[in-house]
Protein backbone atom coordinates (compact mmCIF):
# COMPACT_ATOMS: atom_id res chain seq x y z
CA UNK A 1 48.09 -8.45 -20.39
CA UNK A 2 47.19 -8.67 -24.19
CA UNK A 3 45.60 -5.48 -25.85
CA UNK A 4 42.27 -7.05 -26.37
CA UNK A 5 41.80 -8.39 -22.12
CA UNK A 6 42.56 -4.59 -21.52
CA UNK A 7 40.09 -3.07 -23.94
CA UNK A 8 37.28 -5.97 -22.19
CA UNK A 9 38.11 -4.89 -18.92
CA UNK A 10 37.95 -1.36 -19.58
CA UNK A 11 34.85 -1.69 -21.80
CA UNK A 12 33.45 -3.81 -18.43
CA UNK A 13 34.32 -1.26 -15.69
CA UNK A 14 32.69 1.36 -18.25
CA UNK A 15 29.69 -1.04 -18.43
CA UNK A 16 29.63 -1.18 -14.82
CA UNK A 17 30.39 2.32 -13.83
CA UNK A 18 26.83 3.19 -16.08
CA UNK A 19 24.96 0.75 -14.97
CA UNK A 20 25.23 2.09 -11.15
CA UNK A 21 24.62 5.76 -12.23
CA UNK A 22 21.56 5.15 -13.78
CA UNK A 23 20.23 2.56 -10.88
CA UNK A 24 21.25 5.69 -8.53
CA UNK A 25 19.42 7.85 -10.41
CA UNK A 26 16.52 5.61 -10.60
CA UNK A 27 16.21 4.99 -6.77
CA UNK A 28 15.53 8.23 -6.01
CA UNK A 29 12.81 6.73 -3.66
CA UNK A 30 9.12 8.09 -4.31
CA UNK A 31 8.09 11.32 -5.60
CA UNK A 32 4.72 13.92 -4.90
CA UNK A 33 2.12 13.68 -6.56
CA UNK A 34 -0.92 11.86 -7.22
CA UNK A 35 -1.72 8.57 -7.46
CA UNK A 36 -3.35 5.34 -5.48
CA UNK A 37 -2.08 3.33 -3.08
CA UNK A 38 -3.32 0.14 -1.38
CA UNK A 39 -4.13 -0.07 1.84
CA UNK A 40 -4.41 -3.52 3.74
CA UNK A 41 -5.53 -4.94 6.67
CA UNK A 42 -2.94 -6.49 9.12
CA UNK A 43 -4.68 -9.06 11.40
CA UNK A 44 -3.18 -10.92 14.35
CA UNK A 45 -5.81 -13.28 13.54
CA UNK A 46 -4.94 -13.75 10.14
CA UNK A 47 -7.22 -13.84 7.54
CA UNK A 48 -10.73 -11.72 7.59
CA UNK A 49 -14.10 -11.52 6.61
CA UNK A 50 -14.64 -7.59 7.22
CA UNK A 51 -13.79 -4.64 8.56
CA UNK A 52 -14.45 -1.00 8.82
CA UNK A 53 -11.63 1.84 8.39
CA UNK A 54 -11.72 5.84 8.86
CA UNK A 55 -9.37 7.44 6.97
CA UNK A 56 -8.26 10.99 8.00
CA UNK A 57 -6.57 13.58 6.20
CA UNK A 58 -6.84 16.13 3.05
CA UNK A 59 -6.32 14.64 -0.30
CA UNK A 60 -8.16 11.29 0.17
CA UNK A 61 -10.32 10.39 -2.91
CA UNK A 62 -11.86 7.59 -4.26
CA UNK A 63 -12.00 4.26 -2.75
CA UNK A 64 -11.81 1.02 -4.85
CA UNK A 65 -11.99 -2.40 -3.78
CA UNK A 66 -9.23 -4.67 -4.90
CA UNK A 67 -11.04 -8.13 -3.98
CA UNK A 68 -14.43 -8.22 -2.17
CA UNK A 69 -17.44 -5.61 -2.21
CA UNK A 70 -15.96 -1.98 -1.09
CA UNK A 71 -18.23 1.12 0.40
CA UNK A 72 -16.87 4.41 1.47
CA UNK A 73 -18.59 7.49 2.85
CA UNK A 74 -16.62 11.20 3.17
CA UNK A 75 -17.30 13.27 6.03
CA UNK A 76 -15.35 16.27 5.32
CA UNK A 77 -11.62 15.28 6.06
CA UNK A 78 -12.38 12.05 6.74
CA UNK A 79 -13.52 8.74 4.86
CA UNK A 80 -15.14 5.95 6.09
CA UNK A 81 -14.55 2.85 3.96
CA UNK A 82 -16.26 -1.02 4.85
CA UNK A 83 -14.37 -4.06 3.16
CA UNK A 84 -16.21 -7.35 3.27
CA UNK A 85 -15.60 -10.67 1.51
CA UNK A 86 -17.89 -13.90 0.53
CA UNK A 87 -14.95 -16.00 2.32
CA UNK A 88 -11.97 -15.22 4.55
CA UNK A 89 -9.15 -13.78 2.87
CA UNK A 90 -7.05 -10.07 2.92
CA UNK A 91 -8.85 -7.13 3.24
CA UNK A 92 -7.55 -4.59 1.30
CA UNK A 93 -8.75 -1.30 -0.83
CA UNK A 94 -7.28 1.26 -3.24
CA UNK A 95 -7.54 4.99 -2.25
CA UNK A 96 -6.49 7.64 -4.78
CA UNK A 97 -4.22 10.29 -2.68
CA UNK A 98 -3.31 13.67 -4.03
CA UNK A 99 -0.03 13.19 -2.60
CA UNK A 100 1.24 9.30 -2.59
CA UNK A 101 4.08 10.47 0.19
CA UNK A 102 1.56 11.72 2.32
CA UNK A 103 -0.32 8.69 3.78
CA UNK A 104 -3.58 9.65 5.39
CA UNK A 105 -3.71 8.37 9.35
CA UNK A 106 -6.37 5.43 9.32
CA UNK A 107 -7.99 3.35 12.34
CA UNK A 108 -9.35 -0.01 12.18
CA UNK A 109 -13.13 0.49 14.02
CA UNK A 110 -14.69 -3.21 13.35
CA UNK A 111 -13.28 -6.43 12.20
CA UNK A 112 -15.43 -9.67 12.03
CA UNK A 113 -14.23 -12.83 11.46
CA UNK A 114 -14.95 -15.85 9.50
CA UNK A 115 -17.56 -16.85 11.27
CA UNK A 116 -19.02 -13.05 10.92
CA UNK A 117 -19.06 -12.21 14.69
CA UNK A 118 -17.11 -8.80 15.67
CA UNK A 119 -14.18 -9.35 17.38
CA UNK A 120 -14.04 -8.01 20.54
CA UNK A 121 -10.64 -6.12 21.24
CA UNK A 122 -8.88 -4.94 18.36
CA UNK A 123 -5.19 -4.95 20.03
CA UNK A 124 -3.09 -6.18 16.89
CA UNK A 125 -5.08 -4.21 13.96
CA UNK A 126 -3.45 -2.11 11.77
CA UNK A 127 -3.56 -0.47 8.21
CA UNK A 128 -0.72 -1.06 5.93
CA UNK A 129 -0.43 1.07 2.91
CA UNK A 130 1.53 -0.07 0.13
């Protein structure tokens, strides 16, 4: 092996060997603290045209819509929060949290369709935060 293939393979595995210490350190996964998440309707009917949420839990704050009109009312420990869109489409919201690794437990009440008629079992629904 000539000098200068050594001193590109060691100045490689060098390269290489930093590279995957600072990608471990920077998947440390998430940290506490505040901050907003979204949170999402999952359908089994596929795209929406409203729906109503309670959110439970301490450290809930505002509620922002992310497409759509967006109204939330707090009760306490709990928030309830009504998504609705001109057309059919995702239904989702931002909620600030005090803590983005604690997720506050939420229940889809109402959905209504496209044709704005309540569907009648919610089996399926869920929230997704992301």
């Amino acid at each position: 092996m000539r000098p200068f293939t050594r001193v590109r393979t060691l100045l490689g595995a060098v390269a290489l060997s930093v590279l995957t210490a600072a990608v471990a350190c920077h998947d440390a996964g998430p940290t506490a603290g505040p901050g907003v998440v979204t949170a999402a309707l999952v359908s089994p009917n596929g795209p929406e045209g409203a729906a109503v949420f309670s959110l439970f839990g301490a450290g809930v704050g505002d509620v922002t819509p992310v497409q759509g009109r967006v109204w939330s009312l707090r009760r306490g420990d709990s928030v309830r929060v009504v998504v609705a869109r001109d057309g059919v489409g995702d239904l989702a919201f931002r909620v600030a949290l005090a803590d983005t690794t604690q997720k506050p437990a939420a229940v889809v009440l109402q959905v209504a369709g496209s044709d704005d008629r309540l569907r009648v079992g919610l089996s399926g629904y869920a929230v997704e935060f992301r």
